[in-house]
C-alpha atoms as a PDB file:
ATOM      1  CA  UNK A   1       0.000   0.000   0.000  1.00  0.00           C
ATOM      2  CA  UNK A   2       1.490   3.780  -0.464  1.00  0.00           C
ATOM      3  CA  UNK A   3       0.133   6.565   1.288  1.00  0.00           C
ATOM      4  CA  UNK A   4      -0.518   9.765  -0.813  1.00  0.00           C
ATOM      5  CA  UNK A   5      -0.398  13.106   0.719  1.00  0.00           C
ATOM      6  CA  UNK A   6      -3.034  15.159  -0.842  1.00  0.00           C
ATOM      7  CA  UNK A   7      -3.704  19.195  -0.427  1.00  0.00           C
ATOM      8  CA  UNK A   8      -7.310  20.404  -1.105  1.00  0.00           C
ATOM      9  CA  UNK A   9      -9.012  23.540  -0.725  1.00  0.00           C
ATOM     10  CA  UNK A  10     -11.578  22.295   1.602  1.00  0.00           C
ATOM     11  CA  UNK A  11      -9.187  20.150   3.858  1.00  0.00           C
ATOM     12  CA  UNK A  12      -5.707  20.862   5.372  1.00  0.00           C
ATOM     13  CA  UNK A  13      -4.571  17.426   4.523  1.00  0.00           C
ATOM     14  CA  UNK A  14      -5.836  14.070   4.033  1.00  0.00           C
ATOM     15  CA  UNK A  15      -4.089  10.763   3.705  1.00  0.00           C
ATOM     16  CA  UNK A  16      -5.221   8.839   0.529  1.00  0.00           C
ATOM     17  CA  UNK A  17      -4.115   4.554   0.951  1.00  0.00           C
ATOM     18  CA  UNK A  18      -3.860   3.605  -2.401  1.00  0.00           C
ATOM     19  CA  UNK A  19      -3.963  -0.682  -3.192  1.00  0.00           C
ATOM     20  CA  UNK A  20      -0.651  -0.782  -5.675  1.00  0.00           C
ATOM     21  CA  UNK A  21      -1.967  -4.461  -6.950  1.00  0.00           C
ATOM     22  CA  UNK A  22      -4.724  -1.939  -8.970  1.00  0.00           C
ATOM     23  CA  UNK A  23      -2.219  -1.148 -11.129  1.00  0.00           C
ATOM     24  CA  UNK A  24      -0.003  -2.173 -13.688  1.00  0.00           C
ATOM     25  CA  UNK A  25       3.242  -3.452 -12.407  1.00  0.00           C
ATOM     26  CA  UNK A  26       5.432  -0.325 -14.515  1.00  0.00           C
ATOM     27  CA  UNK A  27       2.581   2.331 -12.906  1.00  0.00           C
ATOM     28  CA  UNK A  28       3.033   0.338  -9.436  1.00  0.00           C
ATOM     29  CA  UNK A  29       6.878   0.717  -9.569  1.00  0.00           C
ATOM     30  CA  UNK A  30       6.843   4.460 -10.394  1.00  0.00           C
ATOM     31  CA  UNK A  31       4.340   5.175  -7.911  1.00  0.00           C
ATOM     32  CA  UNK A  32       7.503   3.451  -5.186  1.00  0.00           C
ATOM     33  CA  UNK A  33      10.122   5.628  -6.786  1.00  0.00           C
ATOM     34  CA  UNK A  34       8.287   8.615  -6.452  1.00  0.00           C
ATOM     35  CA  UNK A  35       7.487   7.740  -2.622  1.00  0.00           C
ATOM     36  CA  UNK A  36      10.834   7.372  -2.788  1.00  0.00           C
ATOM     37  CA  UNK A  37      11.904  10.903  -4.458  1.00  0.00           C
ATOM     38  CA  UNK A  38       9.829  12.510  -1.868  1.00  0.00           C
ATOM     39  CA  UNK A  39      11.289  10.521   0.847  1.00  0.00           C
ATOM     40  CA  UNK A  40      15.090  11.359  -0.079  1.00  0.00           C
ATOM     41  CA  UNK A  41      13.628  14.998  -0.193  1.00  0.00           C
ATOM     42  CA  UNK A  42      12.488  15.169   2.873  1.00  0.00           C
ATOM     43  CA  UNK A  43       9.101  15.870   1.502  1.00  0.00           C
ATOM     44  CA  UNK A  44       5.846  14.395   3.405  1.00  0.00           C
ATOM     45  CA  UNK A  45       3.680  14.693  -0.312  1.00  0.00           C
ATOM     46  CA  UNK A  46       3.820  12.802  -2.929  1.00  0.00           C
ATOM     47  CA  UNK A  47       3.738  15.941  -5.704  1.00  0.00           C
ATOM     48  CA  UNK A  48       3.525  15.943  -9.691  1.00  0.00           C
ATOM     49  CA  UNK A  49       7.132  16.280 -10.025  1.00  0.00           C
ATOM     50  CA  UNK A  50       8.059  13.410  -7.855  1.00  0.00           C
ATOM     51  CA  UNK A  51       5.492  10.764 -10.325  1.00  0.00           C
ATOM     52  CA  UNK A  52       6.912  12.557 -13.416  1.00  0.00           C
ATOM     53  CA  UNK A  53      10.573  12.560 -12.886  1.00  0.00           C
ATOM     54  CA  UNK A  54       9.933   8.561 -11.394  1.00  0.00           C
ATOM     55  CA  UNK A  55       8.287   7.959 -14.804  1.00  0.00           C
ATOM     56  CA  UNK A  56      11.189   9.415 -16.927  1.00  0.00           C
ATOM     57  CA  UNK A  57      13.751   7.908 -14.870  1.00  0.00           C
ATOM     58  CA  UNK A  58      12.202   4.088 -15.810  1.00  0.00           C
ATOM     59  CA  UNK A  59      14.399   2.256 -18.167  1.00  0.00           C
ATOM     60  CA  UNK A  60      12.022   1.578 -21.152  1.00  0.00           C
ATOM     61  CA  UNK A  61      10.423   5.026 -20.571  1.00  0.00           C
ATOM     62  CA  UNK A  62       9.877   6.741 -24.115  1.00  0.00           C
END
Protein backbone atom coordinates (compact mmCIF):
# COMPACT_ATOMS: atom_id res chain seq x y z
CA UNK A 1 0.00 0.00 0.00
CA UNK A 2 1.49 3.78 -0.46
CA UNK A 3 0.13 6.57 1.29
CA UNK A 4 -0.52 9.76 -0.81
CA UNK A 5 -0.40 13.11 0.72
CA UNK A 6 -3.03 15.16 -0.84
CA UNK A 7 -3.70 19.19 -0.43
CA UNK A 8 -7.31 20.40 -1.10
CA UNK A 9 -9.01 23.54 -0.73
CA UNK A 10 -11.58 22.30 1.60
CA UNK A 11 -9.19 20.15 3.86
CA UNK A 12 -5.71 20.86 5.37
CA UNK A 13 -4.57 17.43 4.52
CA UNK A 14 -5.84 14.07 4.03
CA UNK A 15 -4.09 10.76 3.71
CA UNK A 16 -5.22 8.84 0.53
CA UNK A 17 -4.12 4.55 0.95
CA UNK A 18 -3.86 3.61 -2.40
CA UNK A 19 -3.96 -0.68 -3.19
CA UNK A 20 -0.65 -0.78 -5.68
CA UNK A 21 -1.97 -4.46 -6.95
CA UNK A 22 -4.72 -1.94 -8.97
CA UNK A 23 -2.22 -1.15 -11.13
CA UNK A 24 0.00 -2.17 -13.69
CA UNK A 25 3.24 -3.45 -12.41
CA UNK A 26 5.43 -0.32 -14.52
CA UNK A 27 2.58 2.33 -12.91
CA UNK A 28 3.03 0.34 -9.44
CA UNK A 29 6.88 0.72 -9.57
CA UNK A 30 6.84 4.46 -10.39
CA UNK A 31 4.34 5.17 -7.91
CA UNK A 32 7.50 3.45 -5.19
CA UNK A 33 10.12 5.63 -6.79
CA UNK A 34 8.29 8.62 -6.45
CA UNK A 35 7.49 7.74 -2.62
CA UNK A 36 10.83 7.37 -2.79
CA UNK A 37 11.90 10.90 -4.46
CA UNK A 38 9.83 12.51 -1.87
CA UNK A 39 11.29 10.52 0.85
CA UNK A 40 15.09 11.36 -0.08
CA UNK A 41 13.63 15.00 -0.19
CA UNK A 42 12.49 15.17 2.87
CA UNK A 43 9.10 15.87 1.50
CA UNK A 44 5.85 14.40 3.41
CA UNK A 45 3.68 14.69 -0.31
CA UNK A 46 3.82 12.80 -2.93
CA UNK A 47 3.74 15.94 -5.70
CA UNK A 48 3.53 15.94 -9.69
CA UNK A 49 7.13 16.28 -10.02
CA UNK A 50 8.06 13.41 -7.86
CA UNK A 51 5.49 10.76 -10.32
CA UNK A 52 6.91 12.56 -13.42
CA UNK A 53 10.57 12.56 -12.89
CA UNK A 54 9.93 8.56 -11.39
CA UNK A 55 8.29 7.96 -14.80
CA UNK A 56 11.19 9.42 -16.93
CA UNK A 57 13.75 7.91 -14.87
CA UNK A 58 12.20 4.09 -15.81
CA UNK A 59 14.40 2.26 -18.17
CA UNK A 60 12.02 1.58 -21.15
CA UNK A 61 10.42 5.03 -20.57
CA UNK A 62 9.88 6.74 -24.12
Amino acid sequence: MLLLGIRDSTFNYETLIMNLGNFTIKAAEAFQQAQQLAFNAQNPNIETEHILKALLEQEDSP
